[in-house]
C-alpha atoms as a PDB file:
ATOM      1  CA  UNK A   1     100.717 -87.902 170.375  1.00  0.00           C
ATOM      2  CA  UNK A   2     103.282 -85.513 171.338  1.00  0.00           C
ATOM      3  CA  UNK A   3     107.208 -85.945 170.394  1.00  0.00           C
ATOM      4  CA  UNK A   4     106.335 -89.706 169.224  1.00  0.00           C
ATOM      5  CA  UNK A   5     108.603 -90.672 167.211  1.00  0.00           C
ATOM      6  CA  UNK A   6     107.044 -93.300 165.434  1.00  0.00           C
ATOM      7  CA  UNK A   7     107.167 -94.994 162.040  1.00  0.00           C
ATOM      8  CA  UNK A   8     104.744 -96.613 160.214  1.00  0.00           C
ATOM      9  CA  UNK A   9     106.737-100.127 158.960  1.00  0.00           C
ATOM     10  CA  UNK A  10     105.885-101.637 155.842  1.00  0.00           C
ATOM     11  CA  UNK A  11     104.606-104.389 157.468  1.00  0.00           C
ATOM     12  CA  UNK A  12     102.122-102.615 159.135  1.00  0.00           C
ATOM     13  CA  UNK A  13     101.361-100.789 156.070  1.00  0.00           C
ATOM     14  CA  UNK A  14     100.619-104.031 154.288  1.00  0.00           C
ATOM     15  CA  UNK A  15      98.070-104.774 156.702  1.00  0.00           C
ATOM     16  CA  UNK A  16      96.201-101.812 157.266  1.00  0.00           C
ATOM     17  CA  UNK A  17      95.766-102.201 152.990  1.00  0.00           C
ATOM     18  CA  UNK A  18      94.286-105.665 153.172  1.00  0.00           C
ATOM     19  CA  UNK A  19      91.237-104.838 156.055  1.00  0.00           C
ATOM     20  CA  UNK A  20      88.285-105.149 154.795  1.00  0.00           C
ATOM     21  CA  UNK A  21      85.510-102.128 155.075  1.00  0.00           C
ATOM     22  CA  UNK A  22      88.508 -99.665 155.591  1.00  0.00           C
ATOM     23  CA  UNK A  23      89.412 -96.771 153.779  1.00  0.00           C
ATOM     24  CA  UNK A  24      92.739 -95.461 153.637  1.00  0.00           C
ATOM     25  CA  UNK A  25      94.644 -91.786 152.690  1.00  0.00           C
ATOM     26  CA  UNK A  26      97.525 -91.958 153.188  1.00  0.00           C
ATOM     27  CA  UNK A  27      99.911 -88.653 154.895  1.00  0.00           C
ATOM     28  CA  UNK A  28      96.415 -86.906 154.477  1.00  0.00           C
ATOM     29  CA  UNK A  29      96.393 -82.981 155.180  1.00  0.00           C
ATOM     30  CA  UNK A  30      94.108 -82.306 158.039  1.00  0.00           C
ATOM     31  CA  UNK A  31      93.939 -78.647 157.633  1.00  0.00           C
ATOM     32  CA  UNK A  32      90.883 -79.878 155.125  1.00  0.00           C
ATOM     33  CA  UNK A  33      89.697 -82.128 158.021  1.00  0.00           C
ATOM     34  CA  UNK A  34      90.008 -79.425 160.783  1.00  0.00           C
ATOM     35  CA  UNK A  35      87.642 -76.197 161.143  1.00  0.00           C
ATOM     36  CA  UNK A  36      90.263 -74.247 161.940  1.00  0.00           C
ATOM     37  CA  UNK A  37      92.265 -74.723 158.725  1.00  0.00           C
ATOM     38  CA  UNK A  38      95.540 -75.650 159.655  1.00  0.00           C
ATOM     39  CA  UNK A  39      97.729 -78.263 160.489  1.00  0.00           C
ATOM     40  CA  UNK A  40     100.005 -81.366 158.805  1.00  0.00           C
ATOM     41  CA  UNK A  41      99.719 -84.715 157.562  1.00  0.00           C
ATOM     42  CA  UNK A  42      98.804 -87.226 159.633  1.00  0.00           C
ATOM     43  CA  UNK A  43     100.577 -91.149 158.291  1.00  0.00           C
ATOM     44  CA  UNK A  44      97.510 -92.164 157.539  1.00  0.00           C
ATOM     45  CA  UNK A  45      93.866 -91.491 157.882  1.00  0.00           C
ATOM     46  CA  UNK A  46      91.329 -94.759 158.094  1.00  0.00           C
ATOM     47  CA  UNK A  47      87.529 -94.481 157.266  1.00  0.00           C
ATOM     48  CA  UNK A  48      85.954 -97.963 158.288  1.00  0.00           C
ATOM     49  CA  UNK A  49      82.500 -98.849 156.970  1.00  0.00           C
ATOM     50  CA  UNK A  50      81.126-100.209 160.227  1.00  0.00           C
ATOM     51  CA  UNK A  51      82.602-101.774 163.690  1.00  0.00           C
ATOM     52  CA  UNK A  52      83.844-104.922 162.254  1.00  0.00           C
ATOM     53  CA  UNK A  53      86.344-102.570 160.247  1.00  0.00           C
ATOM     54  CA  UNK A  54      87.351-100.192 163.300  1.00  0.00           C
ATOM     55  CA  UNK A  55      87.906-103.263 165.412  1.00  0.00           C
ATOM     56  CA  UNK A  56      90.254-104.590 163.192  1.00  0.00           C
ATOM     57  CA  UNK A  57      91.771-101.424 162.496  1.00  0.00           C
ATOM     58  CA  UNK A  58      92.598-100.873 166.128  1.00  0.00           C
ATOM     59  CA  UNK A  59      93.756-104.417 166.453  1.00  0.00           C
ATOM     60  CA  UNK A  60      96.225-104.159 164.238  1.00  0.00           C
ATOM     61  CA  UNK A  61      97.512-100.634 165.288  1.00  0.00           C
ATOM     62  CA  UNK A  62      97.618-101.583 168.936  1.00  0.00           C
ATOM     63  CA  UNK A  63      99.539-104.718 167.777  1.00  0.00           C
ATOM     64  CA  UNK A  64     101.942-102.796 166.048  1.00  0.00           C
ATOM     65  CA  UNK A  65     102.234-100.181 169.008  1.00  0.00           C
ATOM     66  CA  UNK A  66     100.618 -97.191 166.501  1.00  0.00           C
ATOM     67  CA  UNK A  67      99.728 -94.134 167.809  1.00  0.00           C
ATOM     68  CA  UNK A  68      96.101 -93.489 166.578  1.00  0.00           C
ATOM     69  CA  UNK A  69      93.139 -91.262 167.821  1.00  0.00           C
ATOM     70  CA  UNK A  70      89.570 -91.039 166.157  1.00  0.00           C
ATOM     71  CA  UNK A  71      89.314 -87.276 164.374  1.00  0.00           C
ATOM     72  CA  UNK A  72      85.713 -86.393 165.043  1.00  0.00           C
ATOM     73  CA  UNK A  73      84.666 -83.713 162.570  1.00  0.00           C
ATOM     74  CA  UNK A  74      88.154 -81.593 163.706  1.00  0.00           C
ATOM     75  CA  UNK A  75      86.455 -78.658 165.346  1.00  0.00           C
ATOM     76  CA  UNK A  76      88.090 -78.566 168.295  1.00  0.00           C
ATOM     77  CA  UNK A  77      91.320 -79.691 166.783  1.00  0.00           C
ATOM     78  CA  UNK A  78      94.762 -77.609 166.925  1.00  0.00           C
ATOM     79  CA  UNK A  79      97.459 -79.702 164.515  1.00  0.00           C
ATOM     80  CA  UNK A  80     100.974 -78.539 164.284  1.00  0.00           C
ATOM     81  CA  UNK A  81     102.513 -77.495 160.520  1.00  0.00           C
ATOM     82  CA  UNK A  82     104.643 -80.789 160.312  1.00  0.00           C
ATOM     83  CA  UNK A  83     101.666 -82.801 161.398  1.00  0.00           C
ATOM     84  CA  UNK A  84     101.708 -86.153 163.572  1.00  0.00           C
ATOM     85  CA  UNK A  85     102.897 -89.465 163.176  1.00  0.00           C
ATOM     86  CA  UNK A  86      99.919 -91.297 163.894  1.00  0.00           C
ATOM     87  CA  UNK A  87      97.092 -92.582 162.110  1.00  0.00           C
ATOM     88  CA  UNK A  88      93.758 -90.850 162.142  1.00  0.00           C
ATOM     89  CA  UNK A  89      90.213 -92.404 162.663  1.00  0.00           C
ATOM     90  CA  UNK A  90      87.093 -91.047 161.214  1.00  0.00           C
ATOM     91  CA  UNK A  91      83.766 -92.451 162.114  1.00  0.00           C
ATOM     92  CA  UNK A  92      82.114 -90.057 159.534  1.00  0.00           C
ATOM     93  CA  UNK A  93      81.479 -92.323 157.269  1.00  0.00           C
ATOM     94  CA  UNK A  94      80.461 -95.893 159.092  1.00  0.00           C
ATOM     95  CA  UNK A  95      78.071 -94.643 162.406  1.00  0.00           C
ATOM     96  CA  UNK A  96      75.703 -92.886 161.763  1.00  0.00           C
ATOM     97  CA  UNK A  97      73.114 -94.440 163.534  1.00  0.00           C
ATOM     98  CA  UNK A  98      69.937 -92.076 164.521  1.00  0.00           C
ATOM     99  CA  UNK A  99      66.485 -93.519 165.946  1.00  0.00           C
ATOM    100  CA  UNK A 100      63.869 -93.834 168.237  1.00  0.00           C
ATOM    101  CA  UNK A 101      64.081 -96.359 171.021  1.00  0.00           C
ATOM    102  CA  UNK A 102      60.326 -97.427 170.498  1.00  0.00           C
ATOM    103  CA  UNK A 103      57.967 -95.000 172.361  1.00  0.00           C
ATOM    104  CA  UNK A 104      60.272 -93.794 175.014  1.00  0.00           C
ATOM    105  CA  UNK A 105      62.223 -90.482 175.001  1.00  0.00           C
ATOM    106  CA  UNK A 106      65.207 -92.505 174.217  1.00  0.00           C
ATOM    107  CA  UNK A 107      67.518 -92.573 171.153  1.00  0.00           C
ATOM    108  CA  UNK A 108      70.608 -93.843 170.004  1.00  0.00           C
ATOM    109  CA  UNK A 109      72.922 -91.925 167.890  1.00  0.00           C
ATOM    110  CA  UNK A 110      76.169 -92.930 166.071  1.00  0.00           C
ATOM    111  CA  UNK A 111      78.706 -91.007 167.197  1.00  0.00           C
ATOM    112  CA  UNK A 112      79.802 -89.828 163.685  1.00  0.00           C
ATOM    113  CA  UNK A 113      75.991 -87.705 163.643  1.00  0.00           C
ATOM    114  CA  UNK A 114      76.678 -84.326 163.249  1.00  0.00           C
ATOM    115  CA  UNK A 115      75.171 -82.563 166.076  1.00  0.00           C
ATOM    116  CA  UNK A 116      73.144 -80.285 163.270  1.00  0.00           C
ATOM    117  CA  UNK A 117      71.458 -83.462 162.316  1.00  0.00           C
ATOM    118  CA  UNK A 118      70.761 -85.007 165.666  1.00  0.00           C
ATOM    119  CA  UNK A 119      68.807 -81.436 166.707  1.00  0.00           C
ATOM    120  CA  UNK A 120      66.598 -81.636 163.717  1.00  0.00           C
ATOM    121  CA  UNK A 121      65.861 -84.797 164.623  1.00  0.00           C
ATOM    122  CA  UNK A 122      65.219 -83.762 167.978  1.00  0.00           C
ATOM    123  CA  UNK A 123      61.981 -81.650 166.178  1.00  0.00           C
ATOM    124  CA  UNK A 124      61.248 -83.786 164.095  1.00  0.00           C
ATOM    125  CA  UNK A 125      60.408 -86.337 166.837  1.00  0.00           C
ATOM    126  CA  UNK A 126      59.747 -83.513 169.531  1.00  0.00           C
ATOM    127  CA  UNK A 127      62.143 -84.703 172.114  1.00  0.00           C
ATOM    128  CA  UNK A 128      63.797 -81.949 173.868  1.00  0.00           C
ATOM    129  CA  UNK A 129      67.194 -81.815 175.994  1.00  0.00           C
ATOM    130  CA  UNK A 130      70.001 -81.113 173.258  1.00  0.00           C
ATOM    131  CA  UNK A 131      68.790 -77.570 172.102  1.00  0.00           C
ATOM    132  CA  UNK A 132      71.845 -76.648 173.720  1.00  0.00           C
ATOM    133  CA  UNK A 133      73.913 -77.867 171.196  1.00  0.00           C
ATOM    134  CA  UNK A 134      72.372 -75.462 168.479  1.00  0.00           C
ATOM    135  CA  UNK A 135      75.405 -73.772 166.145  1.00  0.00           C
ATOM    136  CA  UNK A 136      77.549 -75.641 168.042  1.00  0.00           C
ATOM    137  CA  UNK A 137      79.636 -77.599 165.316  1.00  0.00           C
ATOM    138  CA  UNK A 138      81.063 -81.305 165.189  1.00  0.00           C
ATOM    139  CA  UNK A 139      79.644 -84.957 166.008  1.00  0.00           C
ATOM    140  CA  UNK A 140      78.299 -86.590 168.502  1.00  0.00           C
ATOM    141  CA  UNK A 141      81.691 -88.465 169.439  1.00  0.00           C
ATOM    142  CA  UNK A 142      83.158 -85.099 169.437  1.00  0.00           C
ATOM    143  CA  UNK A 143      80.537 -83.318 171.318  1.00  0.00           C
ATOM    144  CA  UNK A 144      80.779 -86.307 174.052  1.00  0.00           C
ATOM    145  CA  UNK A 145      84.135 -86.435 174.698  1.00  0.00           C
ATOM    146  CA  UNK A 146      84.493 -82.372 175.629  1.00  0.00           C
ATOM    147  CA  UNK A 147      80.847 -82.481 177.285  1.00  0.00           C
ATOM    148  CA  UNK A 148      79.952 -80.058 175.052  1.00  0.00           C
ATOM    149  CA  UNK A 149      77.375 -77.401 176.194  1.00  0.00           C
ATOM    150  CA  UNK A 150      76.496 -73.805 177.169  1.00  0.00           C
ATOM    151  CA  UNK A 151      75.004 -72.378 180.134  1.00  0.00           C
ATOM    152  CA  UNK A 152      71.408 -73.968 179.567  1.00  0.00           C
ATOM    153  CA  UNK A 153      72.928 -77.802 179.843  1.00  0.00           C
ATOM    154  CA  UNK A 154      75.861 -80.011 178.580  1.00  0.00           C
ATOM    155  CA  UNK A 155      76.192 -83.799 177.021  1.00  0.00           C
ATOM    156  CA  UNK A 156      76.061 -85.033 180.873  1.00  0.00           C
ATOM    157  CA  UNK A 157      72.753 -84.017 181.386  1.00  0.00           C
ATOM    158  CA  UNK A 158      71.269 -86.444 178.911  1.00  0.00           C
ATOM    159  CA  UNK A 159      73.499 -89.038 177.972  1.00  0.00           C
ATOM    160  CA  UNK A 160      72.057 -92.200 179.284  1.00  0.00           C
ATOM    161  CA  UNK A 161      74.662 -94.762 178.125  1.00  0.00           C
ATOM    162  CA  UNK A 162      77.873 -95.007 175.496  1.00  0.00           C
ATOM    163  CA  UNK A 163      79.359 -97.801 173.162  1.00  0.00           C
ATOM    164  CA  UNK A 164      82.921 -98.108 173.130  1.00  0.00           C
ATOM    165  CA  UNK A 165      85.544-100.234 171.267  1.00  0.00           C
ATOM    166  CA  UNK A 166      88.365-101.060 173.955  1.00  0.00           C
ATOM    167  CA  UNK A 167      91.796-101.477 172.505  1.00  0.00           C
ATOM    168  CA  UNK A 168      91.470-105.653 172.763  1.00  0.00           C
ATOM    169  CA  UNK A 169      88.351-105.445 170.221  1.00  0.00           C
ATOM    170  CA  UNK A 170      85.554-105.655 172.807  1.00  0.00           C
ATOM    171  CA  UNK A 171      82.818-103.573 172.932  1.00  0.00           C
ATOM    172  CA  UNK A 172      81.271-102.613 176.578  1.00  0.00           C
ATOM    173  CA  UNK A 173      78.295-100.270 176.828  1.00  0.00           C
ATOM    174  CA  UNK A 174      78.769 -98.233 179.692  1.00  0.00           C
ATOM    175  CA  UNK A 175      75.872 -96.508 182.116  1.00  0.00           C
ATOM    176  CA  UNK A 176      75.874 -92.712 182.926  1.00  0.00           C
ATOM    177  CA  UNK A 177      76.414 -93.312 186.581  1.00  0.00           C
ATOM    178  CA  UNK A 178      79.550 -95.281 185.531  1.00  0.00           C
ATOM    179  CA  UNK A 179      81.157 -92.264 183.352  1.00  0.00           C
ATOM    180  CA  UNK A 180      83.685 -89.746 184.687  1.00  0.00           C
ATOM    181  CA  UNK A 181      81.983 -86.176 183.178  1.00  0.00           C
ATOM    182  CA  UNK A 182      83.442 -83.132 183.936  1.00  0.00           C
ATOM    183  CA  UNK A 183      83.540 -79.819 182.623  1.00  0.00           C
ATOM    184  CA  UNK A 184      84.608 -79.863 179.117  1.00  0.00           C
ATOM    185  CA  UNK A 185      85.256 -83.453 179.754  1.00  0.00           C
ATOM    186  CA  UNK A 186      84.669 -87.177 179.051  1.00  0.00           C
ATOM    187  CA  UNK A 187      87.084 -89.276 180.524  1.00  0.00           C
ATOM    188  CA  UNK A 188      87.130 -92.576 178.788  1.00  0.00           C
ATOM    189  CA  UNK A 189      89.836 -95.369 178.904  1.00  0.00           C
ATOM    190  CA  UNK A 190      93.181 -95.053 176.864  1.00  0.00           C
ATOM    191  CA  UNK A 191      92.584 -95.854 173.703  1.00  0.00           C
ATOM    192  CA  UNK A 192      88.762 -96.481 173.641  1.00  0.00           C
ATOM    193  CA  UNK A 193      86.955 -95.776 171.080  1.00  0.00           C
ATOM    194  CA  UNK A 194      83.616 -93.867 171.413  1.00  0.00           C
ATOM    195  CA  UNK A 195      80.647 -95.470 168.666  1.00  0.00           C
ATOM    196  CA  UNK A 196      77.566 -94.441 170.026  1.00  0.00           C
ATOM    197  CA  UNK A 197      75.268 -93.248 172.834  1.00  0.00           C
ATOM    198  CA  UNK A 198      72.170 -93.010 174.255  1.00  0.00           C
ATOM    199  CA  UNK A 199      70.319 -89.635 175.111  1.00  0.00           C
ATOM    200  CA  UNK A 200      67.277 -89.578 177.376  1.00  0.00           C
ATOM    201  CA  UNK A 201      65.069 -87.028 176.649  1.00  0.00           C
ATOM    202  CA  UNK A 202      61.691 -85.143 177.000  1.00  0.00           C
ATOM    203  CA  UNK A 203      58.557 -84.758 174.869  1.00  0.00           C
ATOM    204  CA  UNK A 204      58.242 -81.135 173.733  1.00  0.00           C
ATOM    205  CA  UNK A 205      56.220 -78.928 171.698  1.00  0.00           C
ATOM    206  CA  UNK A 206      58.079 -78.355 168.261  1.00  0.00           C
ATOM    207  CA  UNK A 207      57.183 -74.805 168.159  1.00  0.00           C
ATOM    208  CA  UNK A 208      58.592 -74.199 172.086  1.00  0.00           C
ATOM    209  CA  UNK A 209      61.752 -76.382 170.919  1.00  0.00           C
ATOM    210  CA  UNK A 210      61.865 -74.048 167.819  1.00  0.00           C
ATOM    211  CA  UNK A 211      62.097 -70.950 169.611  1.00  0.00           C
ATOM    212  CA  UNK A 212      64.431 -71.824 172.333  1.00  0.00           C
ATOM    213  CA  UNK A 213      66.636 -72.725 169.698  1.00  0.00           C
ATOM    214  CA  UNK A 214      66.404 -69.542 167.570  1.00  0.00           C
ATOM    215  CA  UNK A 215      66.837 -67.668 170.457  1.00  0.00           C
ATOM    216  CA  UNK A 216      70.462 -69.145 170.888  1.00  0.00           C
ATOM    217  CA  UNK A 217      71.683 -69.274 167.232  1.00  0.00           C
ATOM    218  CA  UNK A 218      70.722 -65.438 167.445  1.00  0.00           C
ATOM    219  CA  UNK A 219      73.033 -64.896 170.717  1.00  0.00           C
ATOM    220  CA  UNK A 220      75.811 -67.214 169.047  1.00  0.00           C
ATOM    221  CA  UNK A 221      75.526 -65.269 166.058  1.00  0.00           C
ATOM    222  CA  UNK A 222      75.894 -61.831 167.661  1.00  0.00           C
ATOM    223  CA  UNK A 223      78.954 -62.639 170.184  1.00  0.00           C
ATOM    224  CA  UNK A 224      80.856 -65.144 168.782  1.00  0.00           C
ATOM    225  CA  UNK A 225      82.637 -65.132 164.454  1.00  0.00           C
ATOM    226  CA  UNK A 226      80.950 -67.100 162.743  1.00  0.00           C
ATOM    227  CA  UNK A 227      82.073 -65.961 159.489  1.00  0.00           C
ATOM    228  CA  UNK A 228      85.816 -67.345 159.954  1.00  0.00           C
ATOM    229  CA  UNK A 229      87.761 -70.679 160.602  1.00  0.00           C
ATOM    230  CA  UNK A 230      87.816 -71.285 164.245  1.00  0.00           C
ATOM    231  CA  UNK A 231      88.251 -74.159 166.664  1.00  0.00           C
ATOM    232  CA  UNK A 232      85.523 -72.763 168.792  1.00  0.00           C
ATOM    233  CA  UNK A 233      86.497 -71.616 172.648  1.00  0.00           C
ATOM    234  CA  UNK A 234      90.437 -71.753 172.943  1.00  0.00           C
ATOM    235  CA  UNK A 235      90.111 -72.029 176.822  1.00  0.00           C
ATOM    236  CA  UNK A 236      88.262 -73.396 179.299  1.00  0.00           C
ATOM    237  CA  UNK A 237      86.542 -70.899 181.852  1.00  0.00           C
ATOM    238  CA  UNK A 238      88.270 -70.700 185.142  1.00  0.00           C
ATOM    239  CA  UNK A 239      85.785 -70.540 188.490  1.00  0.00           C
ATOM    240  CA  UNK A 240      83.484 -67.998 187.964  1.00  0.00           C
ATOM    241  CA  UNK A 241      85.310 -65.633 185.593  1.00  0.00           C
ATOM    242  CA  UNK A 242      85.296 -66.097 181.394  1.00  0.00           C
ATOM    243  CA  UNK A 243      88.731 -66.855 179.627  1.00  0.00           C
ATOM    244  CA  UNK A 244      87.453 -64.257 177.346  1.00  0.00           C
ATOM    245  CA  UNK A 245      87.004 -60.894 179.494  1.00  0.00           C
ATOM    246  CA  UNK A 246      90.632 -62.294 180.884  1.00  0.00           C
ATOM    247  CA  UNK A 247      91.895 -62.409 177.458  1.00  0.00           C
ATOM    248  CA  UNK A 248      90.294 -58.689 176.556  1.00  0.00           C
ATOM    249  CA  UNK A 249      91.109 -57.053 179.747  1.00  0.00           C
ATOM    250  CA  UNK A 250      94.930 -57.946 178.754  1.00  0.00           C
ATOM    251  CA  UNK A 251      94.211 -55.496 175.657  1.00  0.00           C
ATOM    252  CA  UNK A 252      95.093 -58.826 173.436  1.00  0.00           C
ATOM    253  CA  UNK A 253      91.260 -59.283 171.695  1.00  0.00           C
ATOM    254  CA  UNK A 254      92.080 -58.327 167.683  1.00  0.00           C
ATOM    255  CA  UNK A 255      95.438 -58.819 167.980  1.00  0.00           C
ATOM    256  CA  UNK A 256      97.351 -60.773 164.848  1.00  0.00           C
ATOM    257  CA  UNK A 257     100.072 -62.986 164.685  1.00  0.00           C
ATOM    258  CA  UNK A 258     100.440 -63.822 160.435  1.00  0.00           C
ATOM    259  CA  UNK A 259      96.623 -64.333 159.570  1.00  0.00           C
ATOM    260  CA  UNK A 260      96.218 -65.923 163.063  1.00  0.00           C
ATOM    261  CA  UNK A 261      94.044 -63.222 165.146  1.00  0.00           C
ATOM    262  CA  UNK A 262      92.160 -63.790 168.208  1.00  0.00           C
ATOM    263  CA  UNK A 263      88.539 -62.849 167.027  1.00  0.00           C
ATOM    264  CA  UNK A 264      87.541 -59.121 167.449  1.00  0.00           C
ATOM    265  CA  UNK A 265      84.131 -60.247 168.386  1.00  0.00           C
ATOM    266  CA  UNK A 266      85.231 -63.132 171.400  1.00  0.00           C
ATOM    267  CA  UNK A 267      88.479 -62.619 172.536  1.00  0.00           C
ATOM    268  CA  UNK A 268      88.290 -66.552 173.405  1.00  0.00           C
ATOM    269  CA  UNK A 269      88.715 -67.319 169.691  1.00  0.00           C
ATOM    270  CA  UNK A 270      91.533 -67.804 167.494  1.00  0.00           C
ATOM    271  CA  UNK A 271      89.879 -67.124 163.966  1.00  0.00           C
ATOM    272  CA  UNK A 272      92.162 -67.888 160.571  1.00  0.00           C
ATOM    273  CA  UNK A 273      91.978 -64.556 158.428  1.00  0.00           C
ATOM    274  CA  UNK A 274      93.533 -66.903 155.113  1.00  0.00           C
ATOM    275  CA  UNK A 275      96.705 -68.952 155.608  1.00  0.00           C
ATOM    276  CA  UNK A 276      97.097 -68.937 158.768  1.00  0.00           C
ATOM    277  CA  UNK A 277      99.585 -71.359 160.676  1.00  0.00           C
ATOM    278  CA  UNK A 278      99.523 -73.572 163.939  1.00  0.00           C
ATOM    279  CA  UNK A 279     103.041 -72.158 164.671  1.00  0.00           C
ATOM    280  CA  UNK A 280     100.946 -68.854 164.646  1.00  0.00           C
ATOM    281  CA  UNK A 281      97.983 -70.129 166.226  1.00  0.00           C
ATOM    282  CA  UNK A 282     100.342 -71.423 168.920  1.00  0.00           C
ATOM    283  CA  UNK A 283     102.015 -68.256 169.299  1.00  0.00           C
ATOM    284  CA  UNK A 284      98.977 -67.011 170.196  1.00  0.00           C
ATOM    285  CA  UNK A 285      98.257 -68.940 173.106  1.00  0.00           C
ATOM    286  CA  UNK A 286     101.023 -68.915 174.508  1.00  0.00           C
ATOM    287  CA  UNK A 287     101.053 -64.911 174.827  1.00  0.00           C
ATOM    288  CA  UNK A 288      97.391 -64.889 175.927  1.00  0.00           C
ATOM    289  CA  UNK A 289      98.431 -67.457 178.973  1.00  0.00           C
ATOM    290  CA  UNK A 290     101.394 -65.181 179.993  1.00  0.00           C
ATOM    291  CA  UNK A 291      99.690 -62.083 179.696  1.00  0.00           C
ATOM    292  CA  UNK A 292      96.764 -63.416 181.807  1.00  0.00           C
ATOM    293  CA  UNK A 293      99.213 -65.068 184.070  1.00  0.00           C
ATOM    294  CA  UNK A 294     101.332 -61.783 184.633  1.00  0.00           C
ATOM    295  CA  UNK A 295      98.153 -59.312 185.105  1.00  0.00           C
ATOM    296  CA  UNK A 296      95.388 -61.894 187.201  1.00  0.00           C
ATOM    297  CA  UNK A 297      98.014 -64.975 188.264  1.00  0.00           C
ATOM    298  CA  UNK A 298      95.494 -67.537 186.481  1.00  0.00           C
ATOM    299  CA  UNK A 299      96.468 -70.146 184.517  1.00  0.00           C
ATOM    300  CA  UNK A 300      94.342 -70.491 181.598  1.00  0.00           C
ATOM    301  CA  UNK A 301      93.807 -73.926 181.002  1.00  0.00           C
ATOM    302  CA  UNK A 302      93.396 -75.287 176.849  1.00  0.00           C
ATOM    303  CA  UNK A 303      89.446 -76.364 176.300  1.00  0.00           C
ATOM    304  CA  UNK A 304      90.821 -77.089 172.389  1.00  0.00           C
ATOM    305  CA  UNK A 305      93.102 -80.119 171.889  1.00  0.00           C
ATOM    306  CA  UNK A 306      96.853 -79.856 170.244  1.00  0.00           C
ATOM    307  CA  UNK A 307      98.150 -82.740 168.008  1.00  0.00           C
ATOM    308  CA  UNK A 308     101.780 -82.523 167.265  1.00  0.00           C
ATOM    309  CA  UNK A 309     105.571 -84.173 166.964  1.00  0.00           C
ATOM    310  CA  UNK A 310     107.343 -81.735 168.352  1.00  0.00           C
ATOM    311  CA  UNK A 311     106.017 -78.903 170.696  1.00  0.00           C
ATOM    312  CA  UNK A 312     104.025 -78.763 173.845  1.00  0.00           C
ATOM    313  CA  UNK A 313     101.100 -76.541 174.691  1.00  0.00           C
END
């Protein structure tokens, strides 16, 4: 999405209006779509009902040569003040599938479930394997494509099998052994679009499930700000160090740029104290990756993803 330069025709205006089962804002903010707060208009953001819409709605934007990615729920999402001239995606709305595959530990999930849902499903049925994800924020898509996780187990672990929508309009369900995991990563064919997956999990008490996931919303609550926009961890950990006792050790943790601040309580967030800006947010990063750079020679690499016309992070 970067420096595209892009226009949205009238012609391909004029079809986007006439799918069927697709919603459509037009230049919609996504500082309301992102957790962070911030960011520009997008040209246009699409809400189909179900895959026939999406698969038309990618047709015609790969036909047209449109930029477009699917938004997730935004919580891992960095967009720049002038925004990006592309169209935006959300599967919020039309996949939300969430059920039992008959008696097995198995169950599919839409990929617009918010991860908060899917774990109290998880107890509800007494399947355990994704307690992990507890206070983490987002969907399932989301949480997928950045292997989401903590120290006790990531997405990889249990996903058995994805759904995706190529950019031709087919559909191909994919095997674990066939996907490319990594850490904080998915890697999934340009343009694909990820509907749903498969967990495989274990039966487990409710109560034992309960606890183990107490335990971590506790720990979340006490180390990392809860109380403020964020776009959860700004960088990935390098090999056996934390991008956040680099960051601190730099003297950079409370630091404010504008009501951008890298969190007093994990100095591996960026929090928004009010009306803070991505030019701000930006500004931040890029000191914390010099600093670092200048005092350990480590390159801190960006776990969060940047959306923008003009500037590169």
């Amino acid at each position: 999405m970067r420096n595209n330069q892009c226009q949205m025709t009238n012609d391909l205006k004029q079809e986007l209006r006439h799918l069927d089962s697709v919603e459509i804002n037009w230049d919609a903010t996504l500082a309301a779509h992102t957790s962070l707060r911030v960011g520009g208009p997008v040209s246009c953001l699409l809400s189909p009902h179900d895959v026939a819409g999406l698969r038309l709605a990618v047709q015609v934007l790969s036909r047209h040569n449109f930029p477009y990615f699917i938004l997730g729920r935004g919580t891992n999402l960095v967009v720049g003040d002038s925004g990006v001239r592309a169209a935006a995606i959300s599967l919020e709305r039309g996949f939300s599938k969430l059920e039992r595959v008959g008696s097995s530990g198995s169950i599919m999930v839409g990929a617009g479930v918010r991860l908060s849902r899917l774990l109290r499903f998880c107890l509800q049925e007494e399947l355990s394997g994704l307690e992990f994800v507890a206070g983490i924020p987002g969907s399932v898509g989301g949480g997928l494509r950045m292997n989401a996780g903590t120290n006790i187990g990531a997405m990889a672990d249990v996903c058995a099998a994805v759904l995706l929508l190529q950019t031709d309009g087919s559909l191909s369900r994919v095997r674990r052994s066939q996907l490319r995991f990594s850490y904080r990563k998915l890697e999934l064919p340009r343009g694909a679009a990820l509907l749903e997956a498969e967990f495989s999990l274990k039966p487990a008490a409710r109560r034992s499930m309960r606890q183990q996931i107490r335990a971590l919303l506790k720990t979340r609550q006490q180390k990392q700000p809860w109380r403020l926009p964020s776009a959860g961890s700004v960088f990935k950990n390098p090999p056996d160090d934390f991008a956040g006792r680099l960051i601190e050790a730099v003297g950079l943790k409370g630091i404010r740029i504008g009501d951008a601040q890298i969190s007093e309580k994990h100095a591996n967030f960026i929090v928004n104290r009010g009306q803070a800006r991505a030019s701000e947010v930006l500004a931040l990063i890029h000191l914390a990756r010099e600093k670092v750079s200048e005092r350990f020679g480590i390159q801190l690499e960006l776990e969060i993803q940047y959306l923008g016309n003009h500037i590169n992070v």
